[in-house]
N, C-alpha and C. Protein backbone atom coordinates (compact mmCIF):
# COMPACT_ATOMS: atom_id res chain seq x y z
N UNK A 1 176.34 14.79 -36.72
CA UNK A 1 175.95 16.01 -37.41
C UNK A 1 175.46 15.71 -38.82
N UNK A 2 176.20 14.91 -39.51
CA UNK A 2 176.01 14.43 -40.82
C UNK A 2 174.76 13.91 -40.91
N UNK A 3 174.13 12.63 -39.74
CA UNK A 3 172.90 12.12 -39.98
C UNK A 3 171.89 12.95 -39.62
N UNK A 4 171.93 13.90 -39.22
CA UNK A 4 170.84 15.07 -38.44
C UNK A 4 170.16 15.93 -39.79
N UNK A 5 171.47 16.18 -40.53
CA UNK A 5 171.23 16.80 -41.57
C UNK A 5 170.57 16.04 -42.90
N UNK A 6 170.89 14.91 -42.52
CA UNK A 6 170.37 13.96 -43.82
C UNK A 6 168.79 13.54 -43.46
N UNK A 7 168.43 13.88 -42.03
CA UNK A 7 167.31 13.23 -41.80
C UNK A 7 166.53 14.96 -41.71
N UNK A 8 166.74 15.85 -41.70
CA UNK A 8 166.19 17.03 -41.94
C UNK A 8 165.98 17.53 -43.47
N UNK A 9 166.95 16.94 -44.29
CA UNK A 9 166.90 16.67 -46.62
C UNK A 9 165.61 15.75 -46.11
N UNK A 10 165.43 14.76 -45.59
CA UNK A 10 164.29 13.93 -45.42
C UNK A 10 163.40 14.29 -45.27
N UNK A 11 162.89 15.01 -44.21
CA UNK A 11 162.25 15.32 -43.73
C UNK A 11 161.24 16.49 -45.00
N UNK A 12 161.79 17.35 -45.53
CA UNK A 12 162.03 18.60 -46.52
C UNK A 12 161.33 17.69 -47.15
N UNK A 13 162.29 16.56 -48.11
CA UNK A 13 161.86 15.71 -49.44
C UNK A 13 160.50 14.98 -49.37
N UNK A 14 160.27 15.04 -48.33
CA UNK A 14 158.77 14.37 -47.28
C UNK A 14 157.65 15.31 -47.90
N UNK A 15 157.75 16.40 -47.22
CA UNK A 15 156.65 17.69 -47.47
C UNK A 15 156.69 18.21 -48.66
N UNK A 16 157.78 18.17 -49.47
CA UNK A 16 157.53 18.82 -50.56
C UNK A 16 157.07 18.06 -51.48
N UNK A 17 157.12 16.58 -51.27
CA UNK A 17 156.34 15.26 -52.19
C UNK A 17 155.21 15.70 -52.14
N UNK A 18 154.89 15.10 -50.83
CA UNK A 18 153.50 15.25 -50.46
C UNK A 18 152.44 16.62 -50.75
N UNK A 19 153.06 17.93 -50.62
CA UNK A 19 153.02 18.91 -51.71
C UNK A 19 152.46 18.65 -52.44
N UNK A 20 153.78 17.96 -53.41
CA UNK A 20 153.54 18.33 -54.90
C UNK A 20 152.82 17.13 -55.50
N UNK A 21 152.20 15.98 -54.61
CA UNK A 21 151.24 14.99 -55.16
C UNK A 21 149.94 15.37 -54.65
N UNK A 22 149.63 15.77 -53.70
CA UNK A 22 148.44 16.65 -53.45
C UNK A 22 147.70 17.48 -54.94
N UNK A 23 148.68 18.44 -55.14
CA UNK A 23 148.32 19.39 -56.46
C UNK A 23 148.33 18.36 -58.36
N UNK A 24 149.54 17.37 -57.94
CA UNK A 24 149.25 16.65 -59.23
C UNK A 24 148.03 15.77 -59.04
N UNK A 25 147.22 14.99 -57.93
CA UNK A 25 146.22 14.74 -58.01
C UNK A 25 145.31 15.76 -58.73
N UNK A 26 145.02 17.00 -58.06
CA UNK A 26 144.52 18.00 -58.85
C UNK A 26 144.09 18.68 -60.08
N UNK A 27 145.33 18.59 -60.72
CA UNK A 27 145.95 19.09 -62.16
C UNK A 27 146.87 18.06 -63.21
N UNK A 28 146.09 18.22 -64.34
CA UNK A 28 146.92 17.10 -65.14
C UNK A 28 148.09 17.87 -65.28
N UNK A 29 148.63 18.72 -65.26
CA UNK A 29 149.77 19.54 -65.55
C UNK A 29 149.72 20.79 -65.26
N UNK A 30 151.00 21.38 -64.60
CA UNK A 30 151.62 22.85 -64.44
C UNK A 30 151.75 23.53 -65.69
N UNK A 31 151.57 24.86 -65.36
CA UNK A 31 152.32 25.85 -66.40
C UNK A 31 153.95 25.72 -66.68
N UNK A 32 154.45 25.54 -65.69
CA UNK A 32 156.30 25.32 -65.78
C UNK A 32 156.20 24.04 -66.53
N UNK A 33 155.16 22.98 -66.81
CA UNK A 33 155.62 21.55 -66.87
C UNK A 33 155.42 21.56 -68.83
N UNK A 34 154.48 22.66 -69.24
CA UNK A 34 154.78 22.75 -70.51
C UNK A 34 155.56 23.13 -71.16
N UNK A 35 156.24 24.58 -70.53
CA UNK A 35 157.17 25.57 -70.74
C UNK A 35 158.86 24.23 -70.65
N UNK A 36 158.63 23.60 -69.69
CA UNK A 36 160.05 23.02 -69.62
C UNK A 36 160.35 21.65 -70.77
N UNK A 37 159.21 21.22 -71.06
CA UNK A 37 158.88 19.87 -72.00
C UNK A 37 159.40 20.56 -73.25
N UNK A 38 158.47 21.68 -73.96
CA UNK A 38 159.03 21.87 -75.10
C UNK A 38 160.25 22.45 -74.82
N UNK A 39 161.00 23.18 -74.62
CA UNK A 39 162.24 23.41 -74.24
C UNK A 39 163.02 22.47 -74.53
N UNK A 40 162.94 21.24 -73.54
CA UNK A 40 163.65 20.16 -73.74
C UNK A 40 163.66 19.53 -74.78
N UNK A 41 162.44 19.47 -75.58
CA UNK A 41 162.60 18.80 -76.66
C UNK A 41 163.04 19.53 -78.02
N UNK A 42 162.98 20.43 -77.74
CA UNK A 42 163.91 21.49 -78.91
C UNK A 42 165.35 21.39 -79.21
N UNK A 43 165.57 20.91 -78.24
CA UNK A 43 166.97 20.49 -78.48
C UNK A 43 166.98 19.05 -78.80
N UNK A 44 167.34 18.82 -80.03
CA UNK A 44 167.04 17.44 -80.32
C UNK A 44 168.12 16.93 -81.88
N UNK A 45 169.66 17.18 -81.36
CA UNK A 45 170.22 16.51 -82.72
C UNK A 45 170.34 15.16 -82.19
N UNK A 46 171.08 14.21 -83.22
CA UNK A 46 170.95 12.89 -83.56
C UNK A 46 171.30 12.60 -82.03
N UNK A 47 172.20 12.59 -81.59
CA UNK A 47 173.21 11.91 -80.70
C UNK A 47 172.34 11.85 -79.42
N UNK A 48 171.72 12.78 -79.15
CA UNK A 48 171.01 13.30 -77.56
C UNK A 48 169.69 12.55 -78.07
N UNK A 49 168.85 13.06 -79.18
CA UNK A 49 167.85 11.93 -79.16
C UNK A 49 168.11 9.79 -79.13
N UNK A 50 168.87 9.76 -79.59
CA UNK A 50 169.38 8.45 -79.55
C UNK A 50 169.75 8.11 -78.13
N UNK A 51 170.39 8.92 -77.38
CA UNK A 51 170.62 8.49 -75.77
C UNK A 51 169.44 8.53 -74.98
N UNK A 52 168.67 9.80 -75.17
CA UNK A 52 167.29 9.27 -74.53
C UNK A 52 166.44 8.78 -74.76
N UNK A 53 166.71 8.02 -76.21
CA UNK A 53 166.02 6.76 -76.52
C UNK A 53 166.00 5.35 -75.67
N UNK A 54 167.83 5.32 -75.91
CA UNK A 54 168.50 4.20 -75.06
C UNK A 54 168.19 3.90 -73.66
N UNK A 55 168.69 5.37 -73.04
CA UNK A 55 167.96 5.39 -71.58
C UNK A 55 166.65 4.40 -71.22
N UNK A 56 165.61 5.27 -71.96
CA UNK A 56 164.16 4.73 -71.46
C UNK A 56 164.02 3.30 -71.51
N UNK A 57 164.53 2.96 -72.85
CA UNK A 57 164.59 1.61 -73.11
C UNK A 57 165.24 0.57 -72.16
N UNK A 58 166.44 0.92 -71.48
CA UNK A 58 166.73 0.03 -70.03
C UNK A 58 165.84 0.18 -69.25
N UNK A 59 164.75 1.26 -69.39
CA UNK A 59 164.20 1.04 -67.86
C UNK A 59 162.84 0.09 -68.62
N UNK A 60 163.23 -0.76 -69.61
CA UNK A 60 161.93 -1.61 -69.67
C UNK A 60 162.41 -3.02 -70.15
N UNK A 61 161.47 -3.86 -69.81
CA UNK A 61 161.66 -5.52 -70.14
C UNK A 61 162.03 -5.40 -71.50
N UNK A 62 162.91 -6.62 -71.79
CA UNK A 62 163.63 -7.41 -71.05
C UNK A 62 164.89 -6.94 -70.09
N UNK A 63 165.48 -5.65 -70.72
CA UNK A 63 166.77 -5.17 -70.39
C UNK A 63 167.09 -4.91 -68.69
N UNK A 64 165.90 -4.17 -68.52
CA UNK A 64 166.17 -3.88 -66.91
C UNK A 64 166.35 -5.24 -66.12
N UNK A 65 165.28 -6.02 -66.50
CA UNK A 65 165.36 -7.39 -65.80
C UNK A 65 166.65 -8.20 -65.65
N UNK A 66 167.51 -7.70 -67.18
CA UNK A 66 168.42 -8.65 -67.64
C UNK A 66 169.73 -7.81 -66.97
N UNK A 67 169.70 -6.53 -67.03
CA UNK A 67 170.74 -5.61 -66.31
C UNK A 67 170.66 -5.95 -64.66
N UNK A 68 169.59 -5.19 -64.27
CA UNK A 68 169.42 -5.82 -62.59
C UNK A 68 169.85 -6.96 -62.13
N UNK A 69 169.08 -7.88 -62.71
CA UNK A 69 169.80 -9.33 -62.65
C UNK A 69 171.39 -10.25 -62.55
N UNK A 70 171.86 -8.93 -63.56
CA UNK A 70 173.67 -9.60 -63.77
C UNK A 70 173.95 -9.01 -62.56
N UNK A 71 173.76 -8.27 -62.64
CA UNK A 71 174.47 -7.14 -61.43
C UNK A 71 174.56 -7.81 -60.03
N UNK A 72 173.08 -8.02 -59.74
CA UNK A 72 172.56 -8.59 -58.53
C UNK A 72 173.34 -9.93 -57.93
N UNK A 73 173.88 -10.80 -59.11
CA UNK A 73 174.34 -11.80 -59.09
C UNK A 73 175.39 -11.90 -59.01
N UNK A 74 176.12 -10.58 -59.65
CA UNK A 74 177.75 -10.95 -59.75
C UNK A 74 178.05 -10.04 -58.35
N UNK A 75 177.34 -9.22 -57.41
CA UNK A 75 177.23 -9.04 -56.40
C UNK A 75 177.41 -9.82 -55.37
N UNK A 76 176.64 -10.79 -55.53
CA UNK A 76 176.19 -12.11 -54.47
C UNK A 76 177.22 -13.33 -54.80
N UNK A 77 177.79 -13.89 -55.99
CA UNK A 77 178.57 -14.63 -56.24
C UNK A 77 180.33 -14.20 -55.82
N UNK A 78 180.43 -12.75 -55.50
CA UNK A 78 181.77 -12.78 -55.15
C UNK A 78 181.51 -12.07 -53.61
N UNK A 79 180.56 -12.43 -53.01
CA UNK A 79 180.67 -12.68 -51.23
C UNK A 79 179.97 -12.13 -50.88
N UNK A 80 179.57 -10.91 -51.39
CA UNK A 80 178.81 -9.66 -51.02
C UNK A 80 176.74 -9.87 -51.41
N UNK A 81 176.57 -11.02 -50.03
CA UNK A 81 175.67 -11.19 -50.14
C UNK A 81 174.47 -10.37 -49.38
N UNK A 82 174.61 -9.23 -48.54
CA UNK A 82 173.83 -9.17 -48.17
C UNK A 82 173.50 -7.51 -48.95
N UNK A 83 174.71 -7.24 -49.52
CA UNK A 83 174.80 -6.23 -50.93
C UNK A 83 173.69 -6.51 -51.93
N UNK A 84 173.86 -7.69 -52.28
CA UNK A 84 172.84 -8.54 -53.22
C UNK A 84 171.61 -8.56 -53.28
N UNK A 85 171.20 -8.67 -51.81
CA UNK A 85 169.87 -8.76 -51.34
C UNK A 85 168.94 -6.96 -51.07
N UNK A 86 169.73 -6.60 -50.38
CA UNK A 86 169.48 -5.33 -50.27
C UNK A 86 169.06 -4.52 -52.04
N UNK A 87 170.00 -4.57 -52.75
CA UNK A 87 169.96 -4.40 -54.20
C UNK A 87 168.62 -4.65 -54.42
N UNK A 88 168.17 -6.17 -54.76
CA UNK A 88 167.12 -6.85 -55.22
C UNK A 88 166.04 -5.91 -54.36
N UNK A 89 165.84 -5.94 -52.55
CA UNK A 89 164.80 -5.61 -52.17
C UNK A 89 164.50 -3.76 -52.35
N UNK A 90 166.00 -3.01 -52.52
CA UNK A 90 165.28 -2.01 -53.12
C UNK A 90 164.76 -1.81 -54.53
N UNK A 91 164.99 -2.37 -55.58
CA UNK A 91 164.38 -1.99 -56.69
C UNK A 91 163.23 -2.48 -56.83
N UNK A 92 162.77 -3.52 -56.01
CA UNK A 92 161.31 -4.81 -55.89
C UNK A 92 160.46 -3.61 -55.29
N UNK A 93 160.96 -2.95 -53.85
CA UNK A 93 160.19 -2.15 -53.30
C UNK A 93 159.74 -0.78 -53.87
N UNK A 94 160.62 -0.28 -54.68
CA UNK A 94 160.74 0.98 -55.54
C UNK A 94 159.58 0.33 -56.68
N UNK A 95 159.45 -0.64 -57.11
CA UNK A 95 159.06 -0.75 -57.90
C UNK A 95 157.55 -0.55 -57.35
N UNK A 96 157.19 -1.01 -56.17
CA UNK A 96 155.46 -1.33 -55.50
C UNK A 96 155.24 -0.20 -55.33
N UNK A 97 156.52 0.64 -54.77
CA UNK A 97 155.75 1.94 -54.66
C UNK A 97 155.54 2.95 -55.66
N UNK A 98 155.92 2.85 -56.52
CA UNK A 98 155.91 3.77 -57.82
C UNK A 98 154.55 3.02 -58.18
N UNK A 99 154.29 1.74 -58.37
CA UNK A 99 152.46 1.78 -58.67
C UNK A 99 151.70 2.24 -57.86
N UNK A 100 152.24 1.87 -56.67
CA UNK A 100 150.88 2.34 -55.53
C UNK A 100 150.84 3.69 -55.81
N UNK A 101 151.70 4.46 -55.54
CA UNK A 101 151.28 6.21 -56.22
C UNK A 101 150.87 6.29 -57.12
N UNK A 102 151.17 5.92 -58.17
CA UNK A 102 150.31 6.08 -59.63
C UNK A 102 149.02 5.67 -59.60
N UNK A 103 148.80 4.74 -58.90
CA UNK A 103 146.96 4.02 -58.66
C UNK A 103 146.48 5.62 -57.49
N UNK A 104 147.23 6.06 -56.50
CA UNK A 104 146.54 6.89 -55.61
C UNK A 104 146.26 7.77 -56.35
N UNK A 105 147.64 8.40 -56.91
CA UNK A 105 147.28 9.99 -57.40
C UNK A 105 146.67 9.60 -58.75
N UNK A 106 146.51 8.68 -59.87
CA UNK A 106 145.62 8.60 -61.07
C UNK A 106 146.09 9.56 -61.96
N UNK A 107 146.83 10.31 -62.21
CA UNK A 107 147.49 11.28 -63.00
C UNK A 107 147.59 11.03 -64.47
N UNK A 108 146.91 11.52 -65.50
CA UNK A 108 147.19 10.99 -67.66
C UNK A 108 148.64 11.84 -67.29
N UNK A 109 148.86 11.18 -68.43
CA UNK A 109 150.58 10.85 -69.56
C UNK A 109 150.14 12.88 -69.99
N UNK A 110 151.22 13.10 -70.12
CA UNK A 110 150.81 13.87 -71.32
C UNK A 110 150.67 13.49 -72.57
N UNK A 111 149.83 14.39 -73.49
CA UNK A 111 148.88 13.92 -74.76
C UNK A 111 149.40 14.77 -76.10
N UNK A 112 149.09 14.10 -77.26
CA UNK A 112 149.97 14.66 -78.40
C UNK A 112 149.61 15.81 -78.99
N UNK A 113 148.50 16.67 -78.13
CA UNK A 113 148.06 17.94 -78.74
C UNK A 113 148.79 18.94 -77.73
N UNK A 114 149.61 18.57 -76.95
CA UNK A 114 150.36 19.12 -75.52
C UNK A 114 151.76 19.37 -76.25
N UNK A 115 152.10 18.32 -76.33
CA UNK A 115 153.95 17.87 -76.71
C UNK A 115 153.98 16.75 -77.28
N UNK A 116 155.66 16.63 -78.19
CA UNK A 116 155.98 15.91 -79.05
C UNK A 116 156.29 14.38 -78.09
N UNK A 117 155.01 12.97 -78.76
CA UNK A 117 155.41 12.21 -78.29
C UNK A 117 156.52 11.37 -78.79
N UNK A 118 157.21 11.42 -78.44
CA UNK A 118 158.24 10.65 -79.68
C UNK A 118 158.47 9.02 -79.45
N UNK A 119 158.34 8.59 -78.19
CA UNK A 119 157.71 7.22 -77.70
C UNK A 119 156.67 7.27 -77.00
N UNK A 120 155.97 6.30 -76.86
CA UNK A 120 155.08 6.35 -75.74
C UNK A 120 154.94 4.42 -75.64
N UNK A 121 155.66 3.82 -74.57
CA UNK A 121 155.51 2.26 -74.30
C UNK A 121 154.64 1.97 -73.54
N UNK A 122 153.45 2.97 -73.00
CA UNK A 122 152.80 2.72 -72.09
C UNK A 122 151.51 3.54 -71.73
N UNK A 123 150.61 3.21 -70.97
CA UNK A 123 149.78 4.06 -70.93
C UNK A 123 149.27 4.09 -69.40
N UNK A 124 149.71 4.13 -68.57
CA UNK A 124 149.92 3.41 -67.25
C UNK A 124 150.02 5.23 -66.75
N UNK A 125 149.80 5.27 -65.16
CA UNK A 125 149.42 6.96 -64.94
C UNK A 125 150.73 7.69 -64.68
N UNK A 126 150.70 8.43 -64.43
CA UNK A 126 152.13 9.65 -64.83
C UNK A 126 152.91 9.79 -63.36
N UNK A 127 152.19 10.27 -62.83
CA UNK A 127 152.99 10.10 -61.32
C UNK A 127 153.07 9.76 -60.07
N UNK A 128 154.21 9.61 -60.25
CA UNK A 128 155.52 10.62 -60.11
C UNK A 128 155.94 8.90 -61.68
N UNK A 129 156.95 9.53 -61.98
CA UNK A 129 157.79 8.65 -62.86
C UNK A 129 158.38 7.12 -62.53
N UNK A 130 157.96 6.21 -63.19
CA UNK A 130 158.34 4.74 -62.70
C UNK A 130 160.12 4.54 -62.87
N UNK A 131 160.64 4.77 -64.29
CA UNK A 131 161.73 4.89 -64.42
C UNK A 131 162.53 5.43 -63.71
N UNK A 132 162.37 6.59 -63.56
CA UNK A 132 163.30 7.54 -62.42
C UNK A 132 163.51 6.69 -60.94
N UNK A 133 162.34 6.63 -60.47
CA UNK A 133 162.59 5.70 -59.56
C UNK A 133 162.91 4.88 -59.15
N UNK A 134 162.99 3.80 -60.35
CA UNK A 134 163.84 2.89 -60.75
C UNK A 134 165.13 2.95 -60.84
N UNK A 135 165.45 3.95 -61.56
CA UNK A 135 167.18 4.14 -61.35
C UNK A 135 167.41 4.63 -60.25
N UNK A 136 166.92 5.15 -59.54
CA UNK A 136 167.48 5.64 -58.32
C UNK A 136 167.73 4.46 -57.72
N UNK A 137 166.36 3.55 -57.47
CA UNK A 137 166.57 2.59 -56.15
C UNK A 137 167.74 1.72 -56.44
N UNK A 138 167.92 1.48 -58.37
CA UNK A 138 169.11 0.87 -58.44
C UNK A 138 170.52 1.48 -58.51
N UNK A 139 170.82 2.09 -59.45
CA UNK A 139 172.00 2.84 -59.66
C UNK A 139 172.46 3.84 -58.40
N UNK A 140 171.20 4.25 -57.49
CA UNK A 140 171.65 4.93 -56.19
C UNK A 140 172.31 3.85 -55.37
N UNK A 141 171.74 2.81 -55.13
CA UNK A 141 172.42 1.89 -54.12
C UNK A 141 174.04 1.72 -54.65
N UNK A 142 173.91 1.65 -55.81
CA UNK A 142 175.50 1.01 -56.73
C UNK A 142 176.69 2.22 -56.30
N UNK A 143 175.98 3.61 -56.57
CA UNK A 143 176.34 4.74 -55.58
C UNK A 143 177.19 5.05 -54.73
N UNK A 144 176.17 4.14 -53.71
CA UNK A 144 176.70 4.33 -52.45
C UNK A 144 177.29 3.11 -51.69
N UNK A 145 177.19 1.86 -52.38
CA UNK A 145 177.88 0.64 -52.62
C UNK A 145 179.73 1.04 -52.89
N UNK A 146 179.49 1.69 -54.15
CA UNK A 146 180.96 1.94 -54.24
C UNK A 146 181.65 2.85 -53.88
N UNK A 147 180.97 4.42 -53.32
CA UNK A 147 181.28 5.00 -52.33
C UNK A 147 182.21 4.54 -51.20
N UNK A 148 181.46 3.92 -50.40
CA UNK A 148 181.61 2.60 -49.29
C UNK A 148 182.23 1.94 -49.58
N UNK A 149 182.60 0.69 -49.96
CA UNK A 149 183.10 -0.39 -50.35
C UNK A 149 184.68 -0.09 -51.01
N UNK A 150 184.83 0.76 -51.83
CA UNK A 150 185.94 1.18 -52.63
C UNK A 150 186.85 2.08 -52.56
N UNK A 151 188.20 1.50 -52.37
CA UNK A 151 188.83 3.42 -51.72
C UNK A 151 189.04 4.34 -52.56
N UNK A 152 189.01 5.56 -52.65
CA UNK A 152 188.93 6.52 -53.34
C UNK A 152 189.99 6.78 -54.09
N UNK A 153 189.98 6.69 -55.53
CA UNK A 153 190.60 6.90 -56.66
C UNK A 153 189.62 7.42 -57.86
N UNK A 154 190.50 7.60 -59.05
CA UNK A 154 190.30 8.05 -59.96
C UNK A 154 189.16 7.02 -60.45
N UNK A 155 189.04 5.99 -60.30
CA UNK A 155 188.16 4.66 -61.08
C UNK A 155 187.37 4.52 -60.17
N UNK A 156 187.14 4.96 -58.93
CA UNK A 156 185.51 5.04 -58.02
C UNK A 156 184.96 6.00 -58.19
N UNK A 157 185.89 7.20 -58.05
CA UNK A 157 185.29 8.43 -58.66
C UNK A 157 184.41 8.67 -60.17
N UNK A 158 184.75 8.18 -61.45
CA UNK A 158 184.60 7.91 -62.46
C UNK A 158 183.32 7.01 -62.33
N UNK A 159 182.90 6.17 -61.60
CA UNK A 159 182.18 5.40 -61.62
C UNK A 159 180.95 6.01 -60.84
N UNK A 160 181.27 6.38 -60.06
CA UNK A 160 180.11 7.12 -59.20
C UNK A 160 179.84 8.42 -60.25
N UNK A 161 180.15 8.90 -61.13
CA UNK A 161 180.35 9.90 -61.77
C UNK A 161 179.31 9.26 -62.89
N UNK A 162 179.67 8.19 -63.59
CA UNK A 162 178.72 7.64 -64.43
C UNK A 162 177.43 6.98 -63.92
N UNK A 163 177.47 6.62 -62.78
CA UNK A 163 176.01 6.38 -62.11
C UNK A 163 175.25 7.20 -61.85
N UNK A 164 175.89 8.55 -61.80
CA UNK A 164 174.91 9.56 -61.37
C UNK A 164 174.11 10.15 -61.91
N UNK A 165 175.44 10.04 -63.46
CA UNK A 165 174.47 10.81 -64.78
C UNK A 165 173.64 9.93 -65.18
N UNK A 166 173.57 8.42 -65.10
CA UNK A 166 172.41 7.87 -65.42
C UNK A 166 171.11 8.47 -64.93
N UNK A 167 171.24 8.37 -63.39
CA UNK A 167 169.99 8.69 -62.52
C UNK A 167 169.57 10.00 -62.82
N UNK A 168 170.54 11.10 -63.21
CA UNK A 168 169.95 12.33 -64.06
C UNK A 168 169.35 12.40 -65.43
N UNK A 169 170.01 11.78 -66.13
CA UNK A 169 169.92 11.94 -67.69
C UNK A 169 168.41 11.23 -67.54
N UNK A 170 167.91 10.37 -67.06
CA UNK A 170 166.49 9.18 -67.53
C UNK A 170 166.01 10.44 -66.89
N UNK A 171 165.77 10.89 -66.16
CA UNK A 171 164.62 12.45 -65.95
C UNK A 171 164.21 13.17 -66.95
N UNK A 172 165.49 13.39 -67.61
CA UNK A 172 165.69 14.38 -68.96
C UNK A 172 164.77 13.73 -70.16
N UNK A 173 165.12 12.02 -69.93
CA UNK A 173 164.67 10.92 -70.95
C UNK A 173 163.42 11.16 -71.15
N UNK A 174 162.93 11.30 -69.60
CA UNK A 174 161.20 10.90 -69.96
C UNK A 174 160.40 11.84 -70.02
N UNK A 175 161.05 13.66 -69.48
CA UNK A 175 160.40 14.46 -70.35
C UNK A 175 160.57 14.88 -71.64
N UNK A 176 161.79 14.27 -72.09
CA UNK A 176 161.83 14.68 -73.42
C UNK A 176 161.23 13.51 -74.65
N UNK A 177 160.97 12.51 -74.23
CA UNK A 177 160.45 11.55 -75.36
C UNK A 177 158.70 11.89 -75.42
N UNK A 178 158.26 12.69 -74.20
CA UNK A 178 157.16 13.17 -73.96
C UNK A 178 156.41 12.26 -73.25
N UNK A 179 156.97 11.17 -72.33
CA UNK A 179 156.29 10.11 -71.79
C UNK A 179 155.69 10.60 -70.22
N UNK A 180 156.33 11.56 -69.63
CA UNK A 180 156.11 12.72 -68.56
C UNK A 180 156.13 14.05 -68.20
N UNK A 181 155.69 14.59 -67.25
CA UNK A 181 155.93 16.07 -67.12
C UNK A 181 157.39 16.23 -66.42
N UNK A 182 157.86 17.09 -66.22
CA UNK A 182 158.65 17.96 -65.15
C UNK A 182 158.34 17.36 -63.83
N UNK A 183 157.24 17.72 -63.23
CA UNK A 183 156.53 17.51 -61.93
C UNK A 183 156.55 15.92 -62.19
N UNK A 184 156.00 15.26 -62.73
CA UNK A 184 156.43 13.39 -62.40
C UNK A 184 157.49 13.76 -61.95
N UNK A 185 158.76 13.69 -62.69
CA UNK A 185 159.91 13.54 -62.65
C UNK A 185 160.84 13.78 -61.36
N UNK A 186 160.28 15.00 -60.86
CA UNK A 186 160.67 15.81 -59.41
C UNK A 186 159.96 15.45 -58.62
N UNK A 187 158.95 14.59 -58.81
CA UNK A 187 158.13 13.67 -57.78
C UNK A 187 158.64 12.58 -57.58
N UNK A 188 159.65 12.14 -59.04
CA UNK A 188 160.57 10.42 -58.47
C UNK A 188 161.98 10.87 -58.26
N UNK A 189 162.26 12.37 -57.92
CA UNK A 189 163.72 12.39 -57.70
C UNK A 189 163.48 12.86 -56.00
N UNK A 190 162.49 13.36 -55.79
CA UNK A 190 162.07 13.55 -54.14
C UNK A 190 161.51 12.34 -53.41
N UNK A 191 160.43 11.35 -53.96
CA UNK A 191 160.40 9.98 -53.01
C UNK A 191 161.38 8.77 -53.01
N UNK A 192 162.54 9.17 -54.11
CA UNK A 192 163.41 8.52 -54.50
C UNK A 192 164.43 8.63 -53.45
N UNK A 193 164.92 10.08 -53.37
CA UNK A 193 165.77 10.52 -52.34
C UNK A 193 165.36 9.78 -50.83
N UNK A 194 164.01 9.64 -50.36
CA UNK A 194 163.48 9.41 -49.36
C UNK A 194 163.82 7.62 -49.09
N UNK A 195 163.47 6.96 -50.46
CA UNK A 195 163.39 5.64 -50.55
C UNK A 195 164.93 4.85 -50.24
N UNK A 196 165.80 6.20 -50.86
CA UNK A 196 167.04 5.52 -51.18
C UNK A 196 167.89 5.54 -49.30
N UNK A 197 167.41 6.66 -48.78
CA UNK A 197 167.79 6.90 -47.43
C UNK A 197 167.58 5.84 -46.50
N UNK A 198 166.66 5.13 -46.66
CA UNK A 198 165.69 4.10 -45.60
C UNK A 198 166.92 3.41 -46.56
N UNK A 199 166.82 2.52 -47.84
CA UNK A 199 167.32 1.74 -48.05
C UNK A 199 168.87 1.34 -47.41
N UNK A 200 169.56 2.73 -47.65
CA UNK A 200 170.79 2.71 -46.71
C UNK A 200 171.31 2.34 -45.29
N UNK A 201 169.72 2.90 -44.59
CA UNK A 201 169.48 3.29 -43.37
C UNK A 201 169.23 1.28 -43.13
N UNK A 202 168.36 0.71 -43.55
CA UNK A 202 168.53 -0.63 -43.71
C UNK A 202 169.27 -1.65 -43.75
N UNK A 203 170.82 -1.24 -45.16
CA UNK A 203 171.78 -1.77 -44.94
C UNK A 203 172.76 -1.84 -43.67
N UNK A 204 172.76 -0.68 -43.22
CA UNK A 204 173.73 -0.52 -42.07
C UNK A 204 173.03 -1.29 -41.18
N UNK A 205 171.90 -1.42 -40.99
CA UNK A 205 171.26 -2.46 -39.85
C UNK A 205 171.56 -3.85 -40.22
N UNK A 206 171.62 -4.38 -41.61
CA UNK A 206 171.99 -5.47 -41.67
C UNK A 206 173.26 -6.06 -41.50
N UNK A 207 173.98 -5.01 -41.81
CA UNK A 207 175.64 -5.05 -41.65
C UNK A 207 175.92 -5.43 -40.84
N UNK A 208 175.44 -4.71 -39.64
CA UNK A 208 176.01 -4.80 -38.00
C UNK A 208 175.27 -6.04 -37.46
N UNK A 209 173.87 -6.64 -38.36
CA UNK A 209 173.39 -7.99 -37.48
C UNK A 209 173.70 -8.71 -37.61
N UNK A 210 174.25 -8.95 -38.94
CA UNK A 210 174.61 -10.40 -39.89
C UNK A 210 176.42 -9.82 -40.36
């Protein structure tokens, strides 16, 4: 019953991508996608701008490389090798596909006569969001790694609790530093959802072969 339903969220997260990259080919931006940017960035004391500073900044060299990396390793060095691998091949694959969409759909950044840029590390096309996707393929697997793997207490709970808000908060990050719209963002939390499913759907095949 459980997988019926997860492959019908799939199915949903499928069409409504495809949707909503159809129309962002289209349109450099929605009406909701301005209305929600400044919004977000209105709220802006010290503490919240400084975290979605931080955020964005893991999702770029050297850090991500250097974060992914420990992880990946101290994964694989205490047995859990095929944890390891899986890890590595979803964020490698998350990563191809977040360009290949950005090369299909061709989508501009938003621009500084739009909204406040407050970083901009890049100039590379808008959607759906590279970062977002990025944390998903990683911090989702870690997820559902310790989901799985860990019996349920106060310190798995807590942990899955802080992985999650990562994979939320960098959404928040990258429309509020002004590096994306709304629509990127809900474009890498819907092929993300999709990516992260197969990835799972993957592990369990490896589990049971190896």
């Amino acid at each position: 019953m459980r997988g019926n339903l997860f492959t019908i969220f799939v199915i949903i997260a499928f069409f409504l991508f495809v949707t909503l990259a159809i129309f962002a080919k289209q349109y450099q931006y929605f009406w909701f996608d301005l209305i929600l940017t400044r919004n977000i960035q209105d709220f802006n004391p010290f503490w919240f701008d400084l975290l979605m500073k931080l955020l964005t900044n893991l999702g770029f060299l050297p850090w991500s490389f250097a974060i992914i990396g420990l992880v990946c390793l101290i994964i694989f060095f205490i047995g859990r090798k095929i944890e390891s691998l899986i890890l590595v091949f979803s964020v490698l694959g998350a990563s191809i596909l977040s360009e290949t969409l950005k090369n299909i759909i061709s989508r501009p950044r938003p621009t500084p006569d739009l909204v406040n840029q407050i970083t901009m590390h890049t100039q590379s096309d808008s959607f759906p969001s590279g970062h977002v996707l990025i944390f998903i393929s990683f911090f989702g697997v870690l997820v559902y790694y310790t989901y799985t793997l860990f019996k349920k207490n106060f310190y798995r709970d807590f942990l899955i609790f802080i992985l999650s808000m990562l994979i939320l908060l960098i959404g928040i990050s990258r429309i509020y530093l002004g590096d994306h719209w709304f629509s990127d963002v809900l474009g890498s939390y819907l092929i993300g959802f999709i990516w992260l499913n197969f990835i799972v759907f993957l592990y369990k095949i490896s589990k049971k072969r190896f």
